[in-house]
C-alpha atoms as a PDB file:
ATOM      1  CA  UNK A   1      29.259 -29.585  10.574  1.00  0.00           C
ATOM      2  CA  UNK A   2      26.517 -29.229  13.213  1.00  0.00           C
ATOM      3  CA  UNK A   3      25.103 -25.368  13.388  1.00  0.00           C
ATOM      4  CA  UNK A   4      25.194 -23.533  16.489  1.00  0.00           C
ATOM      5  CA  UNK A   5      21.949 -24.253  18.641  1.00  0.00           C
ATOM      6  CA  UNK A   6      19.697 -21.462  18.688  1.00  0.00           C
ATOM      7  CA  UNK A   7      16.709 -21.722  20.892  1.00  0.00           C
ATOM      8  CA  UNK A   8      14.786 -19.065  19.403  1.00  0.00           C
ATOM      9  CA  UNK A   9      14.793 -21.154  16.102  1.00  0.00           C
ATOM     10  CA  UNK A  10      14.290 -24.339  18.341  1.00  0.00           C
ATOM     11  CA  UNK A  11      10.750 -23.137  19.414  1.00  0.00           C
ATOM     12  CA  UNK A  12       9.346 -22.159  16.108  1.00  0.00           C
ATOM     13  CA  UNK A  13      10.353 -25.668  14.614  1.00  0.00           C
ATOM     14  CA  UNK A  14       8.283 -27.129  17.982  1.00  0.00           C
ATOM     15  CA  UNK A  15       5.368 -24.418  17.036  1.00  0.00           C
ATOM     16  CA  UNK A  16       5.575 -25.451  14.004  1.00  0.00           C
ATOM     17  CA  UNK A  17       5.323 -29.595  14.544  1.00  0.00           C
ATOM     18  CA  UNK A  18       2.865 -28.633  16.992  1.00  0.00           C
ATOM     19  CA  UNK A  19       0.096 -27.107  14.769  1.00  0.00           C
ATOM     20  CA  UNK A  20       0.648 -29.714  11.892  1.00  0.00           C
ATOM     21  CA  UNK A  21       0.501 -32.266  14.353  1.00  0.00           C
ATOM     22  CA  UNK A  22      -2.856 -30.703  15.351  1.00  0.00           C
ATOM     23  CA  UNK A  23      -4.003 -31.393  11.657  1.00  0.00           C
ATOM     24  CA  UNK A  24      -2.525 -34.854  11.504  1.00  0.00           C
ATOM     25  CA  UNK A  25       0.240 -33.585   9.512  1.00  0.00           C
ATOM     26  CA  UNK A  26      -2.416 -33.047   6.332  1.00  0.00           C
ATOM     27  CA  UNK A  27      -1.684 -30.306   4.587  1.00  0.00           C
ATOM     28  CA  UNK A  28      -5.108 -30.386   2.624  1.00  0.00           C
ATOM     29  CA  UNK A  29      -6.682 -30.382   6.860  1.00  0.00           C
ATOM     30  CA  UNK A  30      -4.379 -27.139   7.520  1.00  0.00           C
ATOM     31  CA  UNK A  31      -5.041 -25.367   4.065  1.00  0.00           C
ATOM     32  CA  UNK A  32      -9.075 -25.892   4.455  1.00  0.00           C
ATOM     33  CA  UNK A  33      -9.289 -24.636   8.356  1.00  0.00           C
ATOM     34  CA  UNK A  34      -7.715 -21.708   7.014  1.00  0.00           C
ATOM     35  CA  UNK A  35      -9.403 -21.138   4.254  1.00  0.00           C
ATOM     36  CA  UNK A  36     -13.018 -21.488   6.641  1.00  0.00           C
ATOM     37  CA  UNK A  37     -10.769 -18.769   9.147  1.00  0.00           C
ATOM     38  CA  UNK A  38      -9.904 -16.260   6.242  1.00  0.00           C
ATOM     39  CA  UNK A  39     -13.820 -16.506   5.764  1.00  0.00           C
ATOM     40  CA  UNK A  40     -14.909 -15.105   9.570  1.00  0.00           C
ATOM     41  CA  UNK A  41     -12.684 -12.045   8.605  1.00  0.00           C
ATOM     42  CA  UNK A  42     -13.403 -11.601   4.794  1.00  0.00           C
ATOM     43  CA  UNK A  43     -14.630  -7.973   5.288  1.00  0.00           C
ATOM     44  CA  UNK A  44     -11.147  -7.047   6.579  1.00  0.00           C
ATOM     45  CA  UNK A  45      -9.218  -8.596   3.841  1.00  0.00           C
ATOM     46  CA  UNK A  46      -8.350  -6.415   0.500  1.00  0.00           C
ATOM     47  CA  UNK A  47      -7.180  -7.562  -2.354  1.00  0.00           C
ATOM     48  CA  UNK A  48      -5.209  -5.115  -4.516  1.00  0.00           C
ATOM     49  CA  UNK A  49      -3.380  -6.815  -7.766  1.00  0.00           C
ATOM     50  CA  UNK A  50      -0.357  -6.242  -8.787  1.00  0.00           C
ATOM     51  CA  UNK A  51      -1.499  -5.559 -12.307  1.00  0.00           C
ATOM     52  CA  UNK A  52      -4.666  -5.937 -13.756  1.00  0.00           C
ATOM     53  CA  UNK A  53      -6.165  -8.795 -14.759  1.00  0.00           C
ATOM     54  CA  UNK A  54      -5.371  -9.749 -18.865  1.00  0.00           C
ATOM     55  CA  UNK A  55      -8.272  -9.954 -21.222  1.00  0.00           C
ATOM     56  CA  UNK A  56      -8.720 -13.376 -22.490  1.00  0.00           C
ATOM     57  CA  UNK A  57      -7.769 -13.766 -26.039  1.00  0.00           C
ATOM     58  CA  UNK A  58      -9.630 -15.493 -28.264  1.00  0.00           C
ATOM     59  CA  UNK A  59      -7.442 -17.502 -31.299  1.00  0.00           C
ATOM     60  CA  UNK A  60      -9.779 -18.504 -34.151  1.00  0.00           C
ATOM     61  CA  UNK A  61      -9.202 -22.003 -35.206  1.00  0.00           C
ATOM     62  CA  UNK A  62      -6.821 -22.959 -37.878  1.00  0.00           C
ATOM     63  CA  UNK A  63      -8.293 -24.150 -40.959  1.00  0.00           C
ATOM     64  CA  UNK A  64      -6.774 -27.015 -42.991  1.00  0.00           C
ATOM     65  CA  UNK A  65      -6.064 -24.812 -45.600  1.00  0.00           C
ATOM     66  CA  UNK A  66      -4.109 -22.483 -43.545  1.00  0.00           C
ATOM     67  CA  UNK A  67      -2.186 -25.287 -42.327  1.00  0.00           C
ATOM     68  CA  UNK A  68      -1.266 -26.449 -46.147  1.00  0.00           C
ATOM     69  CA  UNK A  69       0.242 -23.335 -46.909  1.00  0.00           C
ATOM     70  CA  UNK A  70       2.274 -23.045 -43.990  1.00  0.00           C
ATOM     71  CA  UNK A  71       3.606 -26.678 -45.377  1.00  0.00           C
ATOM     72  CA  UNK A  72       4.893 -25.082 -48.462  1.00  0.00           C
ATOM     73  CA  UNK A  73       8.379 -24.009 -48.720  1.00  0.00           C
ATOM     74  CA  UNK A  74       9.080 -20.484 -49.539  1.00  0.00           C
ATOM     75  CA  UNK A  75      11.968 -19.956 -52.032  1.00  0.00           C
END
């Protein structure tokens, strides 16, 4: 079953060919020449996270004898 024809949707999908044409259809081209845009404008961009950022945590390596004991059954 073919979907109606909607031109409105028609245009975006040629807008959309259109600029990744312009990059050769190379995502990597698109991503970078936005990235260098984002740039011109970086003092109007803010960045508010969702929630903050974790502290790292650190795990000490296991020893070998650590390891042993967790080997041994527990009755």
């Amino acid at each position: 079953m073919n979907p109606m024809p909607d031109p409105v949707i028609d245009e975006i999908r040629e807008i959309r060919h259109q600029i990744s044409a312009s990059f050769d259809h190379d995502p990597a081209k698109l991503v970078a020449y936005l990235m260098k845009f984002q740039e011109q404008f970086k003092d109007r961009l803010l960045y508010i996270p969702d929630e903050p950022t974790p502290t790292p945590v650190v795990v000490p390596p296991v020893s070998s004898e650590v390891t042993a004991l967790q080997s041994i059954p527990v009755s």
